[in-house]
C-alpha atoms as a PDB file:
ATOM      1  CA  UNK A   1    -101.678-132.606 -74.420  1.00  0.00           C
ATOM      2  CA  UNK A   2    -103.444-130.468 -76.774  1.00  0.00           C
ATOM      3  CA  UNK A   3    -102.296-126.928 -78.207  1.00  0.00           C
ATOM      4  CA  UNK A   4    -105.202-125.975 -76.762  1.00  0.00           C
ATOM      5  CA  UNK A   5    -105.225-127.541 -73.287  1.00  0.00           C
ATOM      6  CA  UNK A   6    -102.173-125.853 -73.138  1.00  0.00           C
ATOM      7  CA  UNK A   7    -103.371-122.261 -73.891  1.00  0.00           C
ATOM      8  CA  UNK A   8    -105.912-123.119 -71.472  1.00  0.00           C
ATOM      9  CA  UNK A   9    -103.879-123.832 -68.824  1.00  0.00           C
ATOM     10  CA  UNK A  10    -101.628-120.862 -69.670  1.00  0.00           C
ATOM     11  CA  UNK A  11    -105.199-118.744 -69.246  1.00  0.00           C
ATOM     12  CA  UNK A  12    -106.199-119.732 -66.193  1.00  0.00           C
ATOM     13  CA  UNK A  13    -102.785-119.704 -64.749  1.00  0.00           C
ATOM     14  CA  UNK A  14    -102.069-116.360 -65.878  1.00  0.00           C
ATOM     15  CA  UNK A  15    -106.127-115.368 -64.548  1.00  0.00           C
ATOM     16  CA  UNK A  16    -104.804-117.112 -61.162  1.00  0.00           C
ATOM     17  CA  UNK A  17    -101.913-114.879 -60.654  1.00  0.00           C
ATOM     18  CA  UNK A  18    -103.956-111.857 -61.797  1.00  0.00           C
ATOM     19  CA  UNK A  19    -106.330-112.863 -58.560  1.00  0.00           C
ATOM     20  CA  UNK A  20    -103.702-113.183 -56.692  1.00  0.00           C
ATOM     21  CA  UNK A  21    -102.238-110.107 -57.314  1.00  0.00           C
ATOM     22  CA  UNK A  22    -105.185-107.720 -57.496  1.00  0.00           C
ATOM     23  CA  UNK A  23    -106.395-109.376 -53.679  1.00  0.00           C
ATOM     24  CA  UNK A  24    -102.980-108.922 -52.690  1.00  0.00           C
ATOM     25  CA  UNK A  25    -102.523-105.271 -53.710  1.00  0.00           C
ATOM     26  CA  UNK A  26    -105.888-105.083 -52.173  1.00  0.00           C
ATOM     27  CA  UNK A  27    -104.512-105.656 -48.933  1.00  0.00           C
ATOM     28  CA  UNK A  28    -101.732-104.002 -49.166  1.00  0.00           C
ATOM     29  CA  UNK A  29    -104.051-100.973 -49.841  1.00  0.00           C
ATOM     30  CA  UNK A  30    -106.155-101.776 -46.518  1.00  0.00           C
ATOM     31  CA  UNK A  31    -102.771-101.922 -44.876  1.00  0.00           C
ATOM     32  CA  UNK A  32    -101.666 -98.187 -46.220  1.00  0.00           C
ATOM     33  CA  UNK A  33    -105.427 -96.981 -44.937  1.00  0.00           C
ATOM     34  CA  UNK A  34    -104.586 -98.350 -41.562  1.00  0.00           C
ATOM     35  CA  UNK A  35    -101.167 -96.555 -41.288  1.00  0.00           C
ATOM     36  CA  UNK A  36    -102.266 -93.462 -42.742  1.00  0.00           C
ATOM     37  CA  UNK A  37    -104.971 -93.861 -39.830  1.00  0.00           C
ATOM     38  CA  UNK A  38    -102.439 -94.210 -37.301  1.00  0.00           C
ATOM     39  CA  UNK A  39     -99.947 -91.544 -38.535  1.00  0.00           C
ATOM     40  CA  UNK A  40    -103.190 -89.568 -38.367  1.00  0.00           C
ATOM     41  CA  UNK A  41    -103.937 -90.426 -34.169  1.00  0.00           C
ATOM     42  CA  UNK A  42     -99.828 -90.305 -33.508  1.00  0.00           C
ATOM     43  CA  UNK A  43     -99.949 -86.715 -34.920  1.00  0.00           C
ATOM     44  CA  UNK A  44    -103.189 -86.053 -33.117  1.00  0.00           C
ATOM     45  CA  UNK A  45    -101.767 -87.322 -29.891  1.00  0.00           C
ATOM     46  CA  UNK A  46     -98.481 -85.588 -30.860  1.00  0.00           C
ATOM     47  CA  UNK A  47    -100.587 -81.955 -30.998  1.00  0.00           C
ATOM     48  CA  UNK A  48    -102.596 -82.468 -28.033  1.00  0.00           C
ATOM     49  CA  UNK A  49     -99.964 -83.260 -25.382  1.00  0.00           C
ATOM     50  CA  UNK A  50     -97.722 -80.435 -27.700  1.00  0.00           C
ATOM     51  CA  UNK A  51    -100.709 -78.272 -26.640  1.00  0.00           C
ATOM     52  CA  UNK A  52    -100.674 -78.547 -22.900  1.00  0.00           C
ATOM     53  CA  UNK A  53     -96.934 -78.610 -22.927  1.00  0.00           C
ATOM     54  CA  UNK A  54     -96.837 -75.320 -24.528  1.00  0.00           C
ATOM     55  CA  UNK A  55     -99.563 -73.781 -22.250  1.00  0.00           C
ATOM     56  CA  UNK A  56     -97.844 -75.388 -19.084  1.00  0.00           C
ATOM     57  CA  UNK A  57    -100.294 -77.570 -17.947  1.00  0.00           C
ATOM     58  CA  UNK A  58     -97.967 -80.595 -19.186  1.00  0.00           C
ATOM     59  CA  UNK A  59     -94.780 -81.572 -17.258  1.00  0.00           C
ATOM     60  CA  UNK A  60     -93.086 -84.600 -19.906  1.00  0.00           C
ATOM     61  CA  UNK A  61     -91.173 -87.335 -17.872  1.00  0.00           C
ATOM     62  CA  UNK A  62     -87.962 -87.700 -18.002  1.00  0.00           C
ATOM     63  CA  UNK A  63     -88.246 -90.099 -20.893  1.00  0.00           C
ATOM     64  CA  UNK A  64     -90.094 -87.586 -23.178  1.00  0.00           C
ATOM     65  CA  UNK A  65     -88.090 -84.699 -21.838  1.00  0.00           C
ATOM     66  CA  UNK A  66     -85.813 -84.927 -25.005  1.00  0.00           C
ATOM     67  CA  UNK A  67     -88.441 -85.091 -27.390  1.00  0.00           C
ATOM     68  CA  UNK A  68     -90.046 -82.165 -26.180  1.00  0.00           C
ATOM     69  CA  UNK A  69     -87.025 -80.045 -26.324  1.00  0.00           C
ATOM     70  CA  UNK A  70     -86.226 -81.466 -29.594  1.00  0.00           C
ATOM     71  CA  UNK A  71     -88.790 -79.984 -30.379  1.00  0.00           C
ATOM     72  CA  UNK A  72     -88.368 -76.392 -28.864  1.00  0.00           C
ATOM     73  CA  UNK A  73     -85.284 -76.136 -30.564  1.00  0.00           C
ATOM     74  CA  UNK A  74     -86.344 -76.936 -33.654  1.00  0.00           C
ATOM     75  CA  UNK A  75     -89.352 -74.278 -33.003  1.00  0.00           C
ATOM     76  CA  UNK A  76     -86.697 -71.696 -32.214  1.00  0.00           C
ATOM     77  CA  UNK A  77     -85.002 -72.745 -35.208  1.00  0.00           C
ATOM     78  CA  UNK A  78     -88.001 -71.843 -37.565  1.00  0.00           C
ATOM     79  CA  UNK A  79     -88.305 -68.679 -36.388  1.00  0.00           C
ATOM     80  CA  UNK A  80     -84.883 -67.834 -36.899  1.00  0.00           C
ATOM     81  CA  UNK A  81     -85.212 -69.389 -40.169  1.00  0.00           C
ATOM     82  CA  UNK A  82     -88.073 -67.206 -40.281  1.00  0.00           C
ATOM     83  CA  UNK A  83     -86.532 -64.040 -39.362  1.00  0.00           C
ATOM     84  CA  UNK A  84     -83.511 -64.858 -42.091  1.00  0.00           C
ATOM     85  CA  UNK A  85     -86.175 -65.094 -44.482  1.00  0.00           C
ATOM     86  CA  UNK A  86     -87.524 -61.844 -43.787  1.00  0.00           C
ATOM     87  CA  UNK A  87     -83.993 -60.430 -43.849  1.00  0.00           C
ATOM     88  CA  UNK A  88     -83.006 -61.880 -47.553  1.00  0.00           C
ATOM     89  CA  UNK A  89     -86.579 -60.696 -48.525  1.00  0.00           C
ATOM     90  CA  UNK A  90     -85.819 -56.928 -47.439  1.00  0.00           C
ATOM     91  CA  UNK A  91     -82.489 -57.077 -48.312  1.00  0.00           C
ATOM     92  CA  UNK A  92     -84.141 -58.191 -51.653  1.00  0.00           C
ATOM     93  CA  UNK A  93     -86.395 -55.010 -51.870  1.00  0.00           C
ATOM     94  CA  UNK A  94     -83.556 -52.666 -50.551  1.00  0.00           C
ATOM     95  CA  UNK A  95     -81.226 -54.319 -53.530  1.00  0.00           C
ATOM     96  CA  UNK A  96     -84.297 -53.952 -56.475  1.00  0.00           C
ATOM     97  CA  UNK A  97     -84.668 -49.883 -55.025  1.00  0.00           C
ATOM     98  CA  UNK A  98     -81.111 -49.497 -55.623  1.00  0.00           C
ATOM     99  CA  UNK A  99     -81.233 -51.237 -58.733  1.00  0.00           C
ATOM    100  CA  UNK A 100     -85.003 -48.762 -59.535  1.00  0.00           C
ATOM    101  CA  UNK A 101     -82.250 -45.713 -58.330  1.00  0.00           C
ATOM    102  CA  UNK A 102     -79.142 -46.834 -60.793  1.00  0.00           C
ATOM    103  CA  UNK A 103     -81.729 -47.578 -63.447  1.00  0.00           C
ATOM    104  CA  UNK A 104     -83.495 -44.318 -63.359  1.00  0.00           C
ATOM    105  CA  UNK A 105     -79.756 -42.597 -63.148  1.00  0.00           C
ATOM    106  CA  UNK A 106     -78.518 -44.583 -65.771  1.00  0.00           C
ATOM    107  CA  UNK A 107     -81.816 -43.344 -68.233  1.00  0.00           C
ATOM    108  CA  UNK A 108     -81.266 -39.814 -67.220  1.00  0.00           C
ATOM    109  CA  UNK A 109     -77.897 -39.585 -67.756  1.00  0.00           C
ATOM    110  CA  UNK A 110     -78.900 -41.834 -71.620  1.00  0.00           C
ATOM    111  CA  UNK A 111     -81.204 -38.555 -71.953  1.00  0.00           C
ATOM    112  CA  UNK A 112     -79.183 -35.899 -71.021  1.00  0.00           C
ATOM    113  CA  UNK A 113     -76.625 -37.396 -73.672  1.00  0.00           C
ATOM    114  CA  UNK A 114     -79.276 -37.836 -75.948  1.00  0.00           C
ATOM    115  CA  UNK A 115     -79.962 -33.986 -75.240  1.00  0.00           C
ATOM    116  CA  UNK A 116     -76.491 -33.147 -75.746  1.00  0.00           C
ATOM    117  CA  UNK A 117     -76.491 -35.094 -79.243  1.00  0.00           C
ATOM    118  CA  UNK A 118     -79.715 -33.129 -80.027  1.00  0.00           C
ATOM    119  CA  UNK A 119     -78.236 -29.911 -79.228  1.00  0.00           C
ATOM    120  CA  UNK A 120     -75.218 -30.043 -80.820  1.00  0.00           C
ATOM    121  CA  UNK A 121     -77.071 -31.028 -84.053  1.00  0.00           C
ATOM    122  CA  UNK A 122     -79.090 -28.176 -84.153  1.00  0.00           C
ATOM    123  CA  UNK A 123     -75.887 -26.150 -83.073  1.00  0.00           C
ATOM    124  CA  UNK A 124     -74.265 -27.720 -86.206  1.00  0.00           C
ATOM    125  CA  UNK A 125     -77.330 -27.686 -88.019  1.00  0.00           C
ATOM    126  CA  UNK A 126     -77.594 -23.567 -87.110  1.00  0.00           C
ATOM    127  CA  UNK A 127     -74.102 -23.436 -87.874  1.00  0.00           C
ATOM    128  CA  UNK A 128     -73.891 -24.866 -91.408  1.00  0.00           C
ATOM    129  CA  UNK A 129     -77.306 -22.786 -92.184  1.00  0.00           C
ATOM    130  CA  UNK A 130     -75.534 -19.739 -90.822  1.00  0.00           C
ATOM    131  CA  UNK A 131     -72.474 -20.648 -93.108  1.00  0.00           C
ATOM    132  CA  UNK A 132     -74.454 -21.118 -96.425  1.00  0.00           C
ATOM    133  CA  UNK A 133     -76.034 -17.683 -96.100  1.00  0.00           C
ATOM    134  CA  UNK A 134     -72.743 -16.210 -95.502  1.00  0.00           C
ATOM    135  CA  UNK A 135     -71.421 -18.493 -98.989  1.00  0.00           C
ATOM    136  CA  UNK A 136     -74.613 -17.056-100.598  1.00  0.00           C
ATOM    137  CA  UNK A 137     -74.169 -13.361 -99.579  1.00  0.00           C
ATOM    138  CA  UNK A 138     -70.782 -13.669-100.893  1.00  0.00           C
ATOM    139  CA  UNK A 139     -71.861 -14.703-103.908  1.00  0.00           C
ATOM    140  CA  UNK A 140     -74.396 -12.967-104.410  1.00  0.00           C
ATOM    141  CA  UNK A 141     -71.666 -10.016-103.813  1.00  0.00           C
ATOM    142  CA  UNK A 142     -69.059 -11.196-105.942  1.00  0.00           C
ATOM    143  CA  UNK A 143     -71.948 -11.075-108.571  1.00  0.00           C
ATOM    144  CA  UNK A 144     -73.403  -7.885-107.305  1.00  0.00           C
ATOM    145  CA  UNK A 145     -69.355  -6.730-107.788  1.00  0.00           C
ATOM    146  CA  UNK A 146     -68.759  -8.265-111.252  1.00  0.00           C
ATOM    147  CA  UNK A 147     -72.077  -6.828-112.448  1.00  0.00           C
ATOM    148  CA  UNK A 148     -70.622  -3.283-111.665  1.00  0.00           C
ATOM    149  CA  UNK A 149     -67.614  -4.029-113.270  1.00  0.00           C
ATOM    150  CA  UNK A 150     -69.093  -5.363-116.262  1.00  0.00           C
ATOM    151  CA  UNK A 151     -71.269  -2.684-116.196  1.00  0.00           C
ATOM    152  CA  UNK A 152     -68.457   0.079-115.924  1.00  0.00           C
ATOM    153  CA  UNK A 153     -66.550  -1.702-118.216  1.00  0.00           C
ATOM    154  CA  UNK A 154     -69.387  -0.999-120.832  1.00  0.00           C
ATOM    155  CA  UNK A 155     -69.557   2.717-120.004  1.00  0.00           C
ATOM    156  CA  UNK A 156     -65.755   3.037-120.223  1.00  0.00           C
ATOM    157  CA  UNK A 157     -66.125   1.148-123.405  1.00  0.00           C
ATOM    158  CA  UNK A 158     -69.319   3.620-124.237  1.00  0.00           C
ATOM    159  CA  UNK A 159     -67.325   6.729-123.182  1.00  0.00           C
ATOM    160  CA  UNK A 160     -64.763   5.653-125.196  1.00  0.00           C
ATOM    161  CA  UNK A 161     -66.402   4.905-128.560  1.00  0.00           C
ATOM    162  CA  UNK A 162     -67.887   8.672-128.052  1.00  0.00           C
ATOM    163  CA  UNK A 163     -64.862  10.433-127.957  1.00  0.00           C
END
């Protein structure tokens, strides 16, 4: 056998199988379609004797009985579900407005500090201004004093070299 009689058969093997498996998923595909389709009726079945059940006008036997409560429980159950949800969700918004409240408190009580700090700065701030002018009247005394005295000390000197 040749090199290639054997790629050749290798080729149409491997083009066999791919037949094979493309028909086959084919199927398979039809097969899905068809229980989709049936899932489909079952549920439309399912809602149209749920419908009369639930408007009275359809007694289940006692071999459906369970299903049917089954599934009256499990109704009740979703609406207590439901109602929890609605709980946690107010419980939610009552939490974030107490949050909103202890924010809001929390930033006025940051201002009011911050109003404080201000204050006091411009009390200190006053306070040191205040002080300087009091340091520069008392210089400016001190000077106004040892002016005088320098100046009477020249007229005793004056007085003196007259007599």
């Amino acid at each position: 056998m040749r090199l290639t009689d054997r790629i050749d058969n290798k080729i149409r093997h491997f083009s066999s199988r791919r037949s094979e498996v493309n028909k086959v998923e084919g199927i398979r595909g039809s097969i899905e379609a068809e229980n989709e389709a049936i899932r489909e009726l079952l549920y439309q079945i399912g809602q149209h004797f749920w419908k009369l059940y639930s408007e009275g006008r359809y007694t289940p036997g006692e071999e459906d009985r369970a299903y049917f409560e089954d599934i009256d429980r499990r109704t009740e159950d979703i609406r207590i579900l439901t109602k929890q949800i609605d709980e946690c969700k107010i419980e939610g918004i009552r939490e974030r407005e107490r949050i909103d409240v202890d924010i809001a408190a929390r930033a006025a009580e940051r201002e009011r500090l911050a109003e404080e700090r201000r204050a006091e700065k411009e009390r200190l701030a006053e306070e040191r201004r205040q002080e300087r002018e009091r340091e520069q009247a008392e210089r400016e005394e001190r000077r106004r004093i040892e002016r005088e005295q320098a100046e009477a000390e020249r007229e005793e000197q004056r007085r003196g070299g007259e007599e």
